[in-house]
PDB file of N, CA and C in Angstrom:
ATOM      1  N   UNK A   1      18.500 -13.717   2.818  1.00  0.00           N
ATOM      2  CA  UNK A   1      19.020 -12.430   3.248  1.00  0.00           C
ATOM      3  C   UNK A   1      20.361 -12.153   2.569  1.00  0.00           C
ATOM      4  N   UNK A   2      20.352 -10.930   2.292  1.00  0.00           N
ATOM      5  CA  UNK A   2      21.760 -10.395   1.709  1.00  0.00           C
ATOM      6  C   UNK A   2      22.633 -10.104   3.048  1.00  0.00           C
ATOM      7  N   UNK A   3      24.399 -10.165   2.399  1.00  0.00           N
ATOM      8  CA  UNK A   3      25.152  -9.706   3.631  1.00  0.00           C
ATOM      9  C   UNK A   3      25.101  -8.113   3.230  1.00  0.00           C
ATOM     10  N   UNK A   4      25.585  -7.228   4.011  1.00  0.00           N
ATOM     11  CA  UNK A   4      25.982  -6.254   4.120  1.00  0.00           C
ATOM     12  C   UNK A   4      26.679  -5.576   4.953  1.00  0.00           C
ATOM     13  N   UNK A   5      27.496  -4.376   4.723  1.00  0.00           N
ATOM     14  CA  UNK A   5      28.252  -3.591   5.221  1.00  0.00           C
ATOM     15  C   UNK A   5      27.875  -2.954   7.056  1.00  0.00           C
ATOM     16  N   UNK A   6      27.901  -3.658   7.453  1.00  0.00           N
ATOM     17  CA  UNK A   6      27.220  -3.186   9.027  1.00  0.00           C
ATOM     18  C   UNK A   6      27.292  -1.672   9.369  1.00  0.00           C
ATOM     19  N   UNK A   7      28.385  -0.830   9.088  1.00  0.00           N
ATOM     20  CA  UNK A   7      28.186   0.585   9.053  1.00  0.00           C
ATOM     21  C   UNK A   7      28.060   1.474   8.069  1.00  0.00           C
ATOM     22  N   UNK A   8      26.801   1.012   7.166  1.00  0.00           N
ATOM     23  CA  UNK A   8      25.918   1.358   6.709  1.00  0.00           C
ATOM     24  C   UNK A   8      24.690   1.343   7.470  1.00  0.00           C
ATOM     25  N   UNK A   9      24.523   0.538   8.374  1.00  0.00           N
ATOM     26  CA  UNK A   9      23.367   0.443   9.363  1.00  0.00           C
ATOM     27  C   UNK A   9      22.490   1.598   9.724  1.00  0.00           C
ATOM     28  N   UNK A  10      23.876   2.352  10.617  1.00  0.00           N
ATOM     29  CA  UNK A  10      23.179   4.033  10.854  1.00  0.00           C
ATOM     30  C   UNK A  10      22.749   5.347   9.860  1.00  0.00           C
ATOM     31  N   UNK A  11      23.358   4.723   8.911  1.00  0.00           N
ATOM     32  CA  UNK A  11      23.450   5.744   7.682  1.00  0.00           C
ATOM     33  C   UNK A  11      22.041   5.307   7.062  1.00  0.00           C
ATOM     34  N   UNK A  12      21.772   4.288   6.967  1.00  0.00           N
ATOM     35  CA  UNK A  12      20.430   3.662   6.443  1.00  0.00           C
ATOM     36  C   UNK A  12      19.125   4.326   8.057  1.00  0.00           C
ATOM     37  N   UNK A  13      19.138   3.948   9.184  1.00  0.00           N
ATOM     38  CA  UNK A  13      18.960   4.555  10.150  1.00  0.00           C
ATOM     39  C   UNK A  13      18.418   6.083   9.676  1.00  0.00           C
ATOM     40  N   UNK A  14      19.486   7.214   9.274  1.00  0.00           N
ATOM     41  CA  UNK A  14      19.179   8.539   9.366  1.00  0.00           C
ATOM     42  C   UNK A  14      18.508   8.676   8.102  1.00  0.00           C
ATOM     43  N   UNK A  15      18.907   8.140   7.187  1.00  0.00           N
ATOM     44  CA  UNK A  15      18.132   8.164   5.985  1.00  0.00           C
ATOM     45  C   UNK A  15      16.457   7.614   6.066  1.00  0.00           C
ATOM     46  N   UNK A  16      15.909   6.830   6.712  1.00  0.00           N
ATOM     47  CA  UNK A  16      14.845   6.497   7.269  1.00  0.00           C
ATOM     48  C   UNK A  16      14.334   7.982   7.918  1.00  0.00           C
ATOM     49  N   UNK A  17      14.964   8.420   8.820  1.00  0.00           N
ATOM     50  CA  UNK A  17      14.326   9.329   9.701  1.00  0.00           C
ATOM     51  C   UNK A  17      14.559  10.989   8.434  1.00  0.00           C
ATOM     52  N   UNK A  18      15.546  10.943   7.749  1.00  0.00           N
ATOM     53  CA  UNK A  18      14.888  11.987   7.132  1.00  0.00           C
ATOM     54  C   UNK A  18      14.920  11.913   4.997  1.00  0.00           C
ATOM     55  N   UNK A  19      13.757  10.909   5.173  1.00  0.00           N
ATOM     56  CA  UNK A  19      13.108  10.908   4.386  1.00  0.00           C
ATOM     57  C   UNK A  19      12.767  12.251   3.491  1.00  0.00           C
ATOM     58  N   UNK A  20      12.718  12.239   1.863  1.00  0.00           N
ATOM     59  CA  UNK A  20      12.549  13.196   0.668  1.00  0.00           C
ATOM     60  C   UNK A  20      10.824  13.249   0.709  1.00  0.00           C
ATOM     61  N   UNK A  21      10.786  14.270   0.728  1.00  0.00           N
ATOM     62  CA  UNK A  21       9.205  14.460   0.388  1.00  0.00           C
ATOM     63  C   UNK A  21       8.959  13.497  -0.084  1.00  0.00           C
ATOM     64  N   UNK A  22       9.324  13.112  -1.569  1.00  0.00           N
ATOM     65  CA  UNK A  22       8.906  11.982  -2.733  1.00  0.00           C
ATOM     66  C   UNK A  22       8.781  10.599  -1.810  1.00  0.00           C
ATOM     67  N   UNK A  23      10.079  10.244  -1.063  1.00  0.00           N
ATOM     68  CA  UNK A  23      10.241   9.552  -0.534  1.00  0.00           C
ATOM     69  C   UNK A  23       9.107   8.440   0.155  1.00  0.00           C
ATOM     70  N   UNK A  24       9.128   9.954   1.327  1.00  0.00           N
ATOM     71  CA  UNK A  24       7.448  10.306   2.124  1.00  0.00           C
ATOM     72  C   UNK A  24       6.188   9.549   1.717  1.00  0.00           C
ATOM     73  N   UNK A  25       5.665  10.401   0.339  1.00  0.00           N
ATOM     74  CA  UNK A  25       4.771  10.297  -0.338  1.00  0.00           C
ATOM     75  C   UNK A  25       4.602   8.661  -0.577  1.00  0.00           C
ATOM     76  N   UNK A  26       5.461   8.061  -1.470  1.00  0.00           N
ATOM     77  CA  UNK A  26       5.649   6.361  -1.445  1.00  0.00           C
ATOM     78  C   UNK A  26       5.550   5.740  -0.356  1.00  0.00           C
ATOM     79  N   UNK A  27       6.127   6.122   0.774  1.00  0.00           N
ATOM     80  CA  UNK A  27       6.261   5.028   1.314  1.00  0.00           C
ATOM     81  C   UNK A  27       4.540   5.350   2.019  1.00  0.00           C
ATOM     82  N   UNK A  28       4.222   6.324   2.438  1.00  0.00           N
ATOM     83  CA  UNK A  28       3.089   6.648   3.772  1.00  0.00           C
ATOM     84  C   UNK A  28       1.928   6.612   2.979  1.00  0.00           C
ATOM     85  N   UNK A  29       1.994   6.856   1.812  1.00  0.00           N
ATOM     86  CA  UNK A  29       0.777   6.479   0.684  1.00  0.00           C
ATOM     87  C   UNK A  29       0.535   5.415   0.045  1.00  0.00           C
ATOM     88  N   UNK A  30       1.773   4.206  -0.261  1.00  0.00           N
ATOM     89  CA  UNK A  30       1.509   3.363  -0.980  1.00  0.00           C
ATOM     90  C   UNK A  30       2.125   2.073  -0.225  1.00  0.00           C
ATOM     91  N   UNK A  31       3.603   1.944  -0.103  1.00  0.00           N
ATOM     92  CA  UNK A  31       4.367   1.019  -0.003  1.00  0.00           C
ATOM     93  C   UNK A  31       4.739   0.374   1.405  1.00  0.00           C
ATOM     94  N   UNK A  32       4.381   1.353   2.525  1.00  0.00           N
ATOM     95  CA  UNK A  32       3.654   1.175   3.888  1.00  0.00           C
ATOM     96  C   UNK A  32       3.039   0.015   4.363  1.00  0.00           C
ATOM     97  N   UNK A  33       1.925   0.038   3.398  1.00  0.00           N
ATOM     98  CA  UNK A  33       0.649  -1.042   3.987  1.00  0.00           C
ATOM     99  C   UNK A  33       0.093  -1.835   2.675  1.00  0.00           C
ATOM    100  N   UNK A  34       1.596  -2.080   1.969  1.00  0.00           N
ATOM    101  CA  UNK A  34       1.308  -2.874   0.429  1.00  0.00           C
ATOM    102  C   UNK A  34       1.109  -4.294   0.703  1.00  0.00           C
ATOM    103  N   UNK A  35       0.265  -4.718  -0.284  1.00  0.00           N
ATOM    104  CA  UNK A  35       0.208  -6.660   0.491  1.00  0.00           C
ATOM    105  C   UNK A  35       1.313  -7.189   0.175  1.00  0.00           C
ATOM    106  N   UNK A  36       2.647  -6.960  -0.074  1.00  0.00           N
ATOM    107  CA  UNK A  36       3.824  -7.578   0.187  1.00  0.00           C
ATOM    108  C   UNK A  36       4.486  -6.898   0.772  1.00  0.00           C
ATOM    109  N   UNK A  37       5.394  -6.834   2.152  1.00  0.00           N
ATOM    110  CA  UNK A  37       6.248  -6.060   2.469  1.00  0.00           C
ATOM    111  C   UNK A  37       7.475  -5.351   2.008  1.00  0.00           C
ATOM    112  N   UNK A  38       7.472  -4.345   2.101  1.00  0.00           N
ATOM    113  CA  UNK A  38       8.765  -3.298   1.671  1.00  0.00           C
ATOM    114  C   UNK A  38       9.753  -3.053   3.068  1.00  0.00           C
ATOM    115  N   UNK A  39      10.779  -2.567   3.184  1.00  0.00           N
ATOM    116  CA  UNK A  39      11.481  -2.249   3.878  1.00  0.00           C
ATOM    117  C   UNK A  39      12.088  -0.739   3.027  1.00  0.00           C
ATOM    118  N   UNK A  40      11.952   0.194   4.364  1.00  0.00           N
ATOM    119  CA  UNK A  40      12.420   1.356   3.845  1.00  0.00           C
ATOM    120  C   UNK A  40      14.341   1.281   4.083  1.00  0.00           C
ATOM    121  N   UNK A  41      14.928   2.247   2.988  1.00  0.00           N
ATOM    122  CA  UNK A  41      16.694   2.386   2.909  1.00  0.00           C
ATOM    123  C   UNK A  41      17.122   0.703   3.213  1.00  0.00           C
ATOM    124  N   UNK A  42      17.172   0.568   2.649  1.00  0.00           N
ATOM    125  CA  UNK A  42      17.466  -1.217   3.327  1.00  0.00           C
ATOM    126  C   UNK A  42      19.309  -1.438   2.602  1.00  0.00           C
ATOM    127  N   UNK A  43      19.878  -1.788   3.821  1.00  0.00           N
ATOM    128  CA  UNK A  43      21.230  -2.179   3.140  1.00  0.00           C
ATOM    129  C   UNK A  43      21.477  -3.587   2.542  1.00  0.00           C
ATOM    130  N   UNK A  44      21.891  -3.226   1.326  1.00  0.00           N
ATOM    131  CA  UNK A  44      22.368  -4.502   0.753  1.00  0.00           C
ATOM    132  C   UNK A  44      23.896  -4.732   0.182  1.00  0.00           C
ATOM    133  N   UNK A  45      24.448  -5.676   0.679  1.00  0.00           N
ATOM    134  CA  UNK A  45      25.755  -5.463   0.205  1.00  0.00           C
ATOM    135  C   UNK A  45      27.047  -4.315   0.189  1.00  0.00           C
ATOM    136  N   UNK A  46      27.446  -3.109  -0.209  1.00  0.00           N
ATOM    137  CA  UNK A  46      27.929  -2.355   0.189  1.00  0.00           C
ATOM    138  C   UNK A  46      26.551  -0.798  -0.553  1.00  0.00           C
ATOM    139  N   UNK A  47      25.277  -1.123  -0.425  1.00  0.00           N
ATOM    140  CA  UNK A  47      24.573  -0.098  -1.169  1.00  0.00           C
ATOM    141  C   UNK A  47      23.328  -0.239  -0.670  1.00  0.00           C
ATOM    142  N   UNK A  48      22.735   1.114  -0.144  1.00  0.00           N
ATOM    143  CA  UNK A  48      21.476   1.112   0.887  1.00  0.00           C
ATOM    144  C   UNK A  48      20.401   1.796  -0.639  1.00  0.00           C
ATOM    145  N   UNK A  49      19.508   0.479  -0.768  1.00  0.00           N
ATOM    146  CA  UNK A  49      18.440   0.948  -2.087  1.00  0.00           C
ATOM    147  C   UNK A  49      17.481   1.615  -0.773  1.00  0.00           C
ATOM    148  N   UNK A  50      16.860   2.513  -1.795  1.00  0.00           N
ATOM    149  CA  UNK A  50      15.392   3.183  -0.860  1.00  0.00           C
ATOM    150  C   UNK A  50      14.185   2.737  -0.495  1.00  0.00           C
ATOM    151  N   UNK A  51      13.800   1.658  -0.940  1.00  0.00           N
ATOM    152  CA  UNK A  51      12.525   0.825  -0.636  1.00  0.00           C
ATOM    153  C   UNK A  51      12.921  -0.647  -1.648  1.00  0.00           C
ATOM    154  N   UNK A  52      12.599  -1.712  -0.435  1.00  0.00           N
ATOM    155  CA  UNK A  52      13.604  -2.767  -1.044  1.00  0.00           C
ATOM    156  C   UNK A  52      12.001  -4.500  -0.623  1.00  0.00           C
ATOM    157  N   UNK A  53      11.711  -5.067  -1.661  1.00  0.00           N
ATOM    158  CA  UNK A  53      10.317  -6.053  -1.022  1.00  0.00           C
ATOM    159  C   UNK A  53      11.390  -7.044  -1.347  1.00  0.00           C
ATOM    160  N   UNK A  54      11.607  -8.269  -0.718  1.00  0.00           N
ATOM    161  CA  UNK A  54      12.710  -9.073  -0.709  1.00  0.00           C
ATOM    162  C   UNK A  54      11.821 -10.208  -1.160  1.00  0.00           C
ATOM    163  N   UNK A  55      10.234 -10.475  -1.137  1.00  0.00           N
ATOM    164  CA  UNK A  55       9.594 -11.563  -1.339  1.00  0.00           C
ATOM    165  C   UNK A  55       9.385 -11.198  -3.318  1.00  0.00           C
ATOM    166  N   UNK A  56       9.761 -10.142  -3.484  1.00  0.00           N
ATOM    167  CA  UNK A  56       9.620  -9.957  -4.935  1.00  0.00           C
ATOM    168  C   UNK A  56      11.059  -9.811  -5.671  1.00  0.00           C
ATOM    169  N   UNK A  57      11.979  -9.901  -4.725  1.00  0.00           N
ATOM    170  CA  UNK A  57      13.369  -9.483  -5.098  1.00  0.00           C
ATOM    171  C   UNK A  57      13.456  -8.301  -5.886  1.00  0.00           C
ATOM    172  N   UNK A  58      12.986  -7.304  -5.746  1.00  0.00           N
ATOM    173  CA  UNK A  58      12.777  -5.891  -6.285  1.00  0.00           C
ATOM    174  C   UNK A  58      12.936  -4.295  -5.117  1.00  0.00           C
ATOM    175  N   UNK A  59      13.870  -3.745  -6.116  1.00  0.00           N
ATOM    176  CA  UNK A  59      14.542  -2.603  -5.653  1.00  0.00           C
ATOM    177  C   UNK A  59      13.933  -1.464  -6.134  1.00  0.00           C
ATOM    178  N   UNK A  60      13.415  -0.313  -5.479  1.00  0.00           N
ATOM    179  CA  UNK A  60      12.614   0.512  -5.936  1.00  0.00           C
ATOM    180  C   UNK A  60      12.889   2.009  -5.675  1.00  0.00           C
ATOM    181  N   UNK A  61      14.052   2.592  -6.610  1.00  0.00           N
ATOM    182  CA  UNK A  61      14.971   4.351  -6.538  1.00  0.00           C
ATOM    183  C   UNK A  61      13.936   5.037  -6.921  1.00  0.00           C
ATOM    184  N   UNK A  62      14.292   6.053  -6.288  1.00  0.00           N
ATOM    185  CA  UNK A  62      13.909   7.639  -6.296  1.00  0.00           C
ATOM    186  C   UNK A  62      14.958   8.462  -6.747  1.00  0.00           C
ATOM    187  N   UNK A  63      15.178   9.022  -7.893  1.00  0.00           N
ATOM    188  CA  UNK A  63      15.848   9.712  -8.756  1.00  0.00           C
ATOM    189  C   UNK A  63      15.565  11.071  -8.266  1.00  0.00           C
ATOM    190  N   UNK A  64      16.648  11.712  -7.253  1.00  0.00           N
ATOM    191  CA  UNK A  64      16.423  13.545  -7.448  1.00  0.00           C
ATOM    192  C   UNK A  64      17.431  13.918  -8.385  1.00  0.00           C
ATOM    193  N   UNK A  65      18.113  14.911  -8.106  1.00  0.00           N
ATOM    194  CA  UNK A  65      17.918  15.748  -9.307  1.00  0.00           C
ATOM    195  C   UNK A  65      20.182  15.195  -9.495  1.00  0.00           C
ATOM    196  N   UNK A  66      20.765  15.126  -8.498  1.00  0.00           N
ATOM    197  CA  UNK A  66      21.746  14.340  -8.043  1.00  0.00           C
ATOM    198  C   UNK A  66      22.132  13.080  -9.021  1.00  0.00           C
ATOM    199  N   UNK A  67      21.157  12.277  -9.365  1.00  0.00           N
ATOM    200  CA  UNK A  67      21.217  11.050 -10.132  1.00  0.00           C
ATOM    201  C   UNK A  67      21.596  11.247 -11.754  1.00  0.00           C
ATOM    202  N   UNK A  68      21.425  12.667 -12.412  1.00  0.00           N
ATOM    203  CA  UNK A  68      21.297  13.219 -13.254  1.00  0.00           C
ATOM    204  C   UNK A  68      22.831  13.416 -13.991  1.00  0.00           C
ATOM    205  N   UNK A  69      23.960  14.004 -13.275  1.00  0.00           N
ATOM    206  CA  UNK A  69      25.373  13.964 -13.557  1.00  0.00           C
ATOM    207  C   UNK A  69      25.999  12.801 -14.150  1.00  0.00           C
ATOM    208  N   UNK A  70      26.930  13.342 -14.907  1.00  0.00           N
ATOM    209  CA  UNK A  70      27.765  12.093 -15.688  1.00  0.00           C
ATOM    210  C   UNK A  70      28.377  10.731 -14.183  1.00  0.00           C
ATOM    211  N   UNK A  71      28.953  11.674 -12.853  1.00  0.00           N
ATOM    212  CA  UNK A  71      29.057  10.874 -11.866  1.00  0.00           C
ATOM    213  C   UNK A  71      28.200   9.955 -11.266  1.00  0.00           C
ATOM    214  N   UNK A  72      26.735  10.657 -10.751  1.00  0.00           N
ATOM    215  CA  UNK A  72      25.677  10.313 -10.636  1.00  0.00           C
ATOM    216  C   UNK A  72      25.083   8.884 -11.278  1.00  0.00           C
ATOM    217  N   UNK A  73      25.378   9.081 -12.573  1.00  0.00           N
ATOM    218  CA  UNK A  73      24.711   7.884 -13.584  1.00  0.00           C
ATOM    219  C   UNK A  73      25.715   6.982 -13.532  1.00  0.00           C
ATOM    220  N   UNK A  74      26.811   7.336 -13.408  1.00  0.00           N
ATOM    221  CA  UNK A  74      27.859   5.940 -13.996  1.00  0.00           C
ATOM    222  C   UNK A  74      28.064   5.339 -12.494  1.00  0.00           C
ATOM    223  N   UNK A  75      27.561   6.040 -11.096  1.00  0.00           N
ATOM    224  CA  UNK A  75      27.056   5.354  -9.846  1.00  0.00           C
ATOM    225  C   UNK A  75      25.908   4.669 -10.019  1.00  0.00           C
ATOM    226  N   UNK A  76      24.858   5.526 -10.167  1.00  0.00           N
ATOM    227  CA  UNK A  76      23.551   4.531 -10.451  1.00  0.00           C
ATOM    228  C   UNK A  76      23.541   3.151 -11.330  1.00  0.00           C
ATOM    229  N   UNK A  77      24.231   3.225 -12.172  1.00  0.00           N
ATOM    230  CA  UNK A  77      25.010   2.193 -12.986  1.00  0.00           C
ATOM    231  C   UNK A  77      25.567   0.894 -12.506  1.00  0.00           C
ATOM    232  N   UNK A  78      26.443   1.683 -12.359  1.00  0.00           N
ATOM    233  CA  UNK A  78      27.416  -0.025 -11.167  1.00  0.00           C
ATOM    234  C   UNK A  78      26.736  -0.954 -10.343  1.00  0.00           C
ATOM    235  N   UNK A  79      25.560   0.133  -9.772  1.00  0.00           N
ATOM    236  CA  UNK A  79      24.587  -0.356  -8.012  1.00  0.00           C
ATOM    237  C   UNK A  79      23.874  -0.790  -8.641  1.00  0.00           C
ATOM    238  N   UNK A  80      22.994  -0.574 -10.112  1.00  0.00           N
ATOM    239  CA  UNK A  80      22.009  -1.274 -10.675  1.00  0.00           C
ATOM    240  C   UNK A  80      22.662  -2.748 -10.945  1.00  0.00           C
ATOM    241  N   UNK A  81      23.774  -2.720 -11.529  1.00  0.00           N
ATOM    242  CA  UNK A  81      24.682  -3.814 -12.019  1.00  0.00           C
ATOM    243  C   UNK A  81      24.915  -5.353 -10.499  1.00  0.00           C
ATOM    244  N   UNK A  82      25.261  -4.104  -9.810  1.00  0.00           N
ATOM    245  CA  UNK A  82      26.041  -5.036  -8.372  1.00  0.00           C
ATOM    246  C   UNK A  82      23.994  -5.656  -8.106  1.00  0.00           C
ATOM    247  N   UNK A  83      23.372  -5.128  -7.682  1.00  0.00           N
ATOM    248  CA  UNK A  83      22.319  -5.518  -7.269  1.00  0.00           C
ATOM    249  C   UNK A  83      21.839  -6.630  -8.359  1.00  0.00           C
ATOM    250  N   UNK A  84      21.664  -6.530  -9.956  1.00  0.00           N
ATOM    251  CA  UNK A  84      21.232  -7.163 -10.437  1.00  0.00           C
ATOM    252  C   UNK A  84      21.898  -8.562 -10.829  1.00  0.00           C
ATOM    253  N   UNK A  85      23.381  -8.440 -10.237  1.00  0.00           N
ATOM    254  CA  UNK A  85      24.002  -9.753 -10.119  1.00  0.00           C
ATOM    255  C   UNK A  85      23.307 -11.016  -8.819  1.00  0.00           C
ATOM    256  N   UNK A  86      22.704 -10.089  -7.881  1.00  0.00           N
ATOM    257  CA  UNK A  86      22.162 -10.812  -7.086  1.00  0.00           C
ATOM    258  C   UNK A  86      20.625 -11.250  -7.599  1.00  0.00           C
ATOM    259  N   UNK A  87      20.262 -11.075  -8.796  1.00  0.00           N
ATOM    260  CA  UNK A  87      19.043 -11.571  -9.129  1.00  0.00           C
ATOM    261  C   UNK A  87      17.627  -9.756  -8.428  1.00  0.00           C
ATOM    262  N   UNK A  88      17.960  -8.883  -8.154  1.00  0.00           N
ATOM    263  CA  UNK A  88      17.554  -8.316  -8.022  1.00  0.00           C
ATOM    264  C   UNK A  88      17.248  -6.866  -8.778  1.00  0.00           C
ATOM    265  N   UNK A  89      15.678  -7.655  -9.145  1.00  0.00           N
ATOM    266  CA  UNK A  89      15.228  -5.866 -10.202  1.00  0.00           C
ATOM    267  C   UNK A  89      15.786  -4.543  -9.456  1.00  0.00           C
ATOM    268  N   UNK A  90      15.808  -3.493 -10.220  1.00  0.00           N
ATOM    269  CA  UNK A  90      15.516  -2.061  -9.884  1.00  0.00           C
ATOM    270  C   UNK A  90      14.851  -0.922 -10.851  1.00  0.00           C
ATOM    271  N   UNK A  91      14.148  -0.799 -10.246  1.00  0.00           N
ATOM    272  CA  UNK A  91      12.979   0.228 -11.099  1.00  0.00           C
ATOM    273  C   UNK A  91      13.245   1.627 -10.228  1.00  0.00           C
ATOM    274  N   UNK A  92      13.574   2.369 -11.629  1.00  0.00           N
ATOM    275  CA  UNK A  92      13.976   3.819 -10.879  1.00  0.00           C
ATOM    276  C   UNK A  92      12.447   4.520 -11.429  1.00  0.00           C
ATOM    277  N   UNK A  93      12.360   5.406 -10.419  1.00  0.00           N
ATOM    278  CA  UNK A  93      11.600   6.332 -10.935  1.00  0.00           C
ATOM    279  C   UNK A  93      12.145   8.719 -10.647  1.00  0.00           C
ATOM    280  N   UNK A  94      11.664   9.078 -11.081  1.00  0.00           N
ATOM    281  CA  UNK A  94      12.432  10.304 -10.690  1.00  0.00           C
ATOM    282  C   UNK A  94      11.172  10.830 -10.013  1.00  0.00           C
ATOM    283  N   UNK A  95      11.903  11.791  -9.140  1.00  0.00           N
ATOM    284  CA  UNK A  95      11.222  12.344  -8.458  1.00  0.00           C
ATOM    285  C   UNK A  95       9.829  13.080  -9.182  1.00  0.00           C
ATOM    286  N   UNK A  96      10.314  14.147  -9.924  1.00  0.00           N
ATOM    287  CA  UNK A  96       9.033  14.257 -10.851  1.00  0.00           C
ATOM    288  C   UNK A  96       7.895  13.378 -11.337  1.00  0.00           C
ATOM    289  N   UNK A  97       8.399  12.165 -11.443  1.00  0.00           N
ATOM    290  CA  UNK A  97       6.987  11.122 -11.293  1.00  0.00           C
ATOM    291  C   UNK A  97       6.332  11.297 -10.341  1.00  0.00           C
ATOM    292  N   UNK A  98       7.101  11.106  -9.157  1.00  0.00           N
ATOM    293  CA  UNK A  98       6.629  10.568  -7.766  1.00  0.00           C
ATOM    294  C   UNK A  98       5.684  11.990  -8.171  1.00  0.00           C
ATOM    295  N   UNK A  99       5.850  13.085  -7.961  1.00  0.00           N
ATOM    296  CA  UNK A  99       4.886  14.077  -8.414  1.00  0.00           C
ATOM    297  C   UNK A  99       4.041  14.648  -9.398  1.00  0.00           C
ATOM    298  N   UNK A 100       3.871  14.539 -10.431  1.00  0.00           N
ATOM    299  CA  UNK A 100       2.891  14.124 -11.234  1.00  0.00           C
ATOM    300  C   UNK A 100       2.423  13.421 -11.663  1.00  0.00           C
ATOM    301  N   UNK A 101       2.757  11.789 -11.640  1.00  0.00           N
ATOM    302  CA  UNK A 101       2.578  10.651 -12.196  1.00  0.00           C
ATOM    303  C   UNK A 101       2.668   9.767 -11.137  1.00  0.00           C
ATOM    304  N   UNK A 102       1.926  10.103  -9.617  1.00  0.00           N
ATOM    305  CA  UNK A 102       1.675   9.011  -8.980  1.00  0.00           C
ATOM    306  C   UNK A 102       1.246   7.542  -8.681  1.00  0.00           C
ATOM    307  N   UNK A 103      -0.053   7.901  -9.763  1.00  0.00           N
ATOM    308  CA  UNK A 103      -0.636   6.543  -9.936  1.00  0.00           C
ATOM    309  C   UNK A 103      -0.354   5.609 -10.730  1.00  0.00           C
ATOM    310  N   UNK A 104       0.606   6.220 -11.855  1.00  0.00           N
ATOM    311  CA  UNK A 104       1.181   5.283 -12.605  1.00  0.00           C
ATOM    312  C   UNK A 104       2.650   4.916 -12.308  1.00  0.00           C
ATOM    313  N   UNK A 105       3.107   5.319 -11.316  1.00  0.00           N
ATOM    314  CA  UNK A 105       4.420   4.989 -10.435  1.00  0.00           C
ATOM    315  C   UNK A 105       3.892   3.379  -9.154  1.00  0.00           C
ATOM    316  N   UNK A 106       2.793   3.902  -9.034  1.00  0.00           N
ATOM    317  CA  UNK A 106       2.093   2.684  -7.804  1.00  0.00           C
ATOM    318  C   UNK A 106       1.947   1.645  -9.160  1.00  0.00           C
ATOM    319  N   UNK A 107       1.413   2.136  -9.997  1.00  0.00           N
ATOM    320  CA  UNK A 107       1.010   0.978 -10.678  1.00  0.00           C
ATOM    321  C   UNK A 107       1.947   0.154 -11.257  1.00  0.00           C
ATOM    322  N   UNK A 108       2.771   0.878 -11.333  1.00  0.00           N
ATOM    323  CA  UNK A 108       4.607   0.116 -12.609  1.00  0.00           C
ATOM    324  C   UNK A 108       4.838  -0.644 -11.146  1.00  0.00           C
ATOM    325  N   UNK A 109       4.790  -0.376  -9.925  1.00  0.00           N
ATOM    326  CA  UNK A 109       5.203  -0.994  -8.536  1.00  0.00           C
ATOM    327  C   UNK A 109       4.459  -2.704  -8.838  1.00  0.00           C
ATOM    328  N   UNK A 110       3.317  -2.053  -8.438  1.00  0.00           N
ATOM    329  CA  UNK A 110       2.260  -3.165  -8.330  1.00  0.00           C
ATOM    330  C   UNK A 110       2.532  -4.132  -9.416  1.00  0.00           C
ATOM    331  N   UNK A 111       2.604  -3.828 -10.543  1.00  0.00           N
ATOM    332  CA  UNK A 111       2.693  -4.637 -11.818  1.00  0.00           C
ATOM    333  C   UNK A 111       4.303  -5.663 -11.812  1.00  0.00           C
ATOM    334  N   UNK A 112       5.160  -5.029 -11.419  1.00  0.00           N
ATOM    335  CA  UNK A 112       6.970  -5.351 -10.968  1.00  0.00           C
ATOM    336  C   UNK A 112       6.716  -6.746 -10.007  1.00  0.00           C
ATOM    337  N   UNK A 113       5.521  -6.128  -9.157  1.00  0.00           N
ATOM    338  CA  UNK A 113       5.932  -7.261  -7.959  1.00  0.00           C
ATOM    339  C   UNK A 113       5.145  -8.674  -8.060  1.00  0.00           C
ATOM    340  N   UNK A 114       3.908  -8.130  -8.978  1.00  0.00           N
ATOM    341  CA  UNK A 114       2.987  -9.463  -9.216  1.00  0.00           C
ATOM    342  C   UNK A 114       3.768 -10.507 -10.287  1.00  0.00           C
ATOM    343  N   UNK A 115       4.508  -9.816 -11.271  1.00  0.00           N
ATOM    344  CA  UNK A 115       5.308 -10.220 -12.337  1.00  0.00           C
ATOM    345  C   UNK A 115       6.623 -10.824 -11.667  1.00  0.00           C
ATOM    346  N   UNK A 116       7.005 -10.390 -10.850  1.00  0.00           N
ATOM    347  CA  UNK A 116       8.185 -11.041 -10.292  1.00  0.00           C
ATOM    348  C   UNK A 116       7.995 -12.070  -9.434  1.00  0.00           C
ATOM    349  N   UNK A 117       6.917 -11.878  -8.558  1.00  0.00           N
ATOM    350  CA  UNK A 117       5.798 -13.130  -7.388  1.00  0.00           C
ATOM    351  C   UNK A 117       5.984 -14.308  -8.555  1.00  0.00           C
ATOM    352  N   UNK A 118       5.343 -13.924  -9.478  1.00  0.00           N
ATOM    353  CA  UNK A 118       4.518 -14.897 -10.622  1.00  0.00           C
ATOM    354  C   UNK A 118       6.007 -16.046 -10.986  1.00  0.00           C
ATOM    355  N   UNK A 119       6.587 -14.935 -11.213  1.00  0.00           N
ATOM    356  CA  UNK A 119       8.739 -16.062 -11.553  1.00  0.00           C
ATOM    357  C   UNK A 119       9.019 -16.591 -10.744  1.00  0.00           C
ATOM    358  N   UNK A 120       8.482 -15.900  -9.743  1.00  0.00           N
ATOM    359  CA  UNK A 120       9.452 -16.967  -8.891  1.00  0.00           C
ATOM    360  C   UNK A 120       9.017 -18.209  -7.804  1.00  0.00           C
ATOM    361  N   UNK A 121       7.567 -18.372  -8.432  1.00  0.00           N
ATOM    362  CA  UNK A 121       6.887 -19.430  -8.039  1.00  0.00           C
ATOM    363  C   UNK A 121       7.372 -21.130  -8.786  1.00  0.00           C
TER     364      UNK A 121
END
């Protein structure tokens, strides 16, 4: 288990309850009832990733339109950085996948976690 920021808790909390369409779509279509468990907004350290499988050590963003800014990126940046010091992937995808390119968003998933299972055996 990672430590984390305890009041982030509720903030991870509301973010659960109001979930991005895209969001939605992943988790209630795919990542829900995946044969490895996910945890939705999950806090890690001082940074709540959006769908987080801890048996694959893999972090899994949803890019809206926000992530896009010079601010935006050089955030997404650091959190990719801070997370991947802990040995933990992150595979972004943008929202526009999540919507036209569903099945090959499940599949880059699926493929991340068997490949990462496989290392760390």
């Amino acid at each position: 288990m990672y430590r984390y920021d305890h009041k982030l808790k509720s903030n991870a909390r509301e973010l659960r309850k109001n979930m991005t369409e895209q969001e939605k779509k992943l988790w209630y279509t795919f990542l829900r009832d995946y044969k490895v468990r996910f945890q939705r907004q999950k806090p890690i350290e001082k940074y709540i990733v959006d769908f987080y499988c801890h048996k694959a050590k893999l972090a899994v963003e949803l890019d809206g339109s926000q992530h896009f800014d010079d601010d935006g990126l050089r955030y997404d940046e650091k959190r990719t950085q801070a997370l991947e010091r802990l040995s933990i992937k992150v595979v972004r995808f943008t929202n526009r996948e999540i919507d036209l390119e569903f099945r090959a968003v499940c599949e880059t998933i699926d493929n991340e976690v068997n490949m990462r299972m496989t290392e760390r055996r």
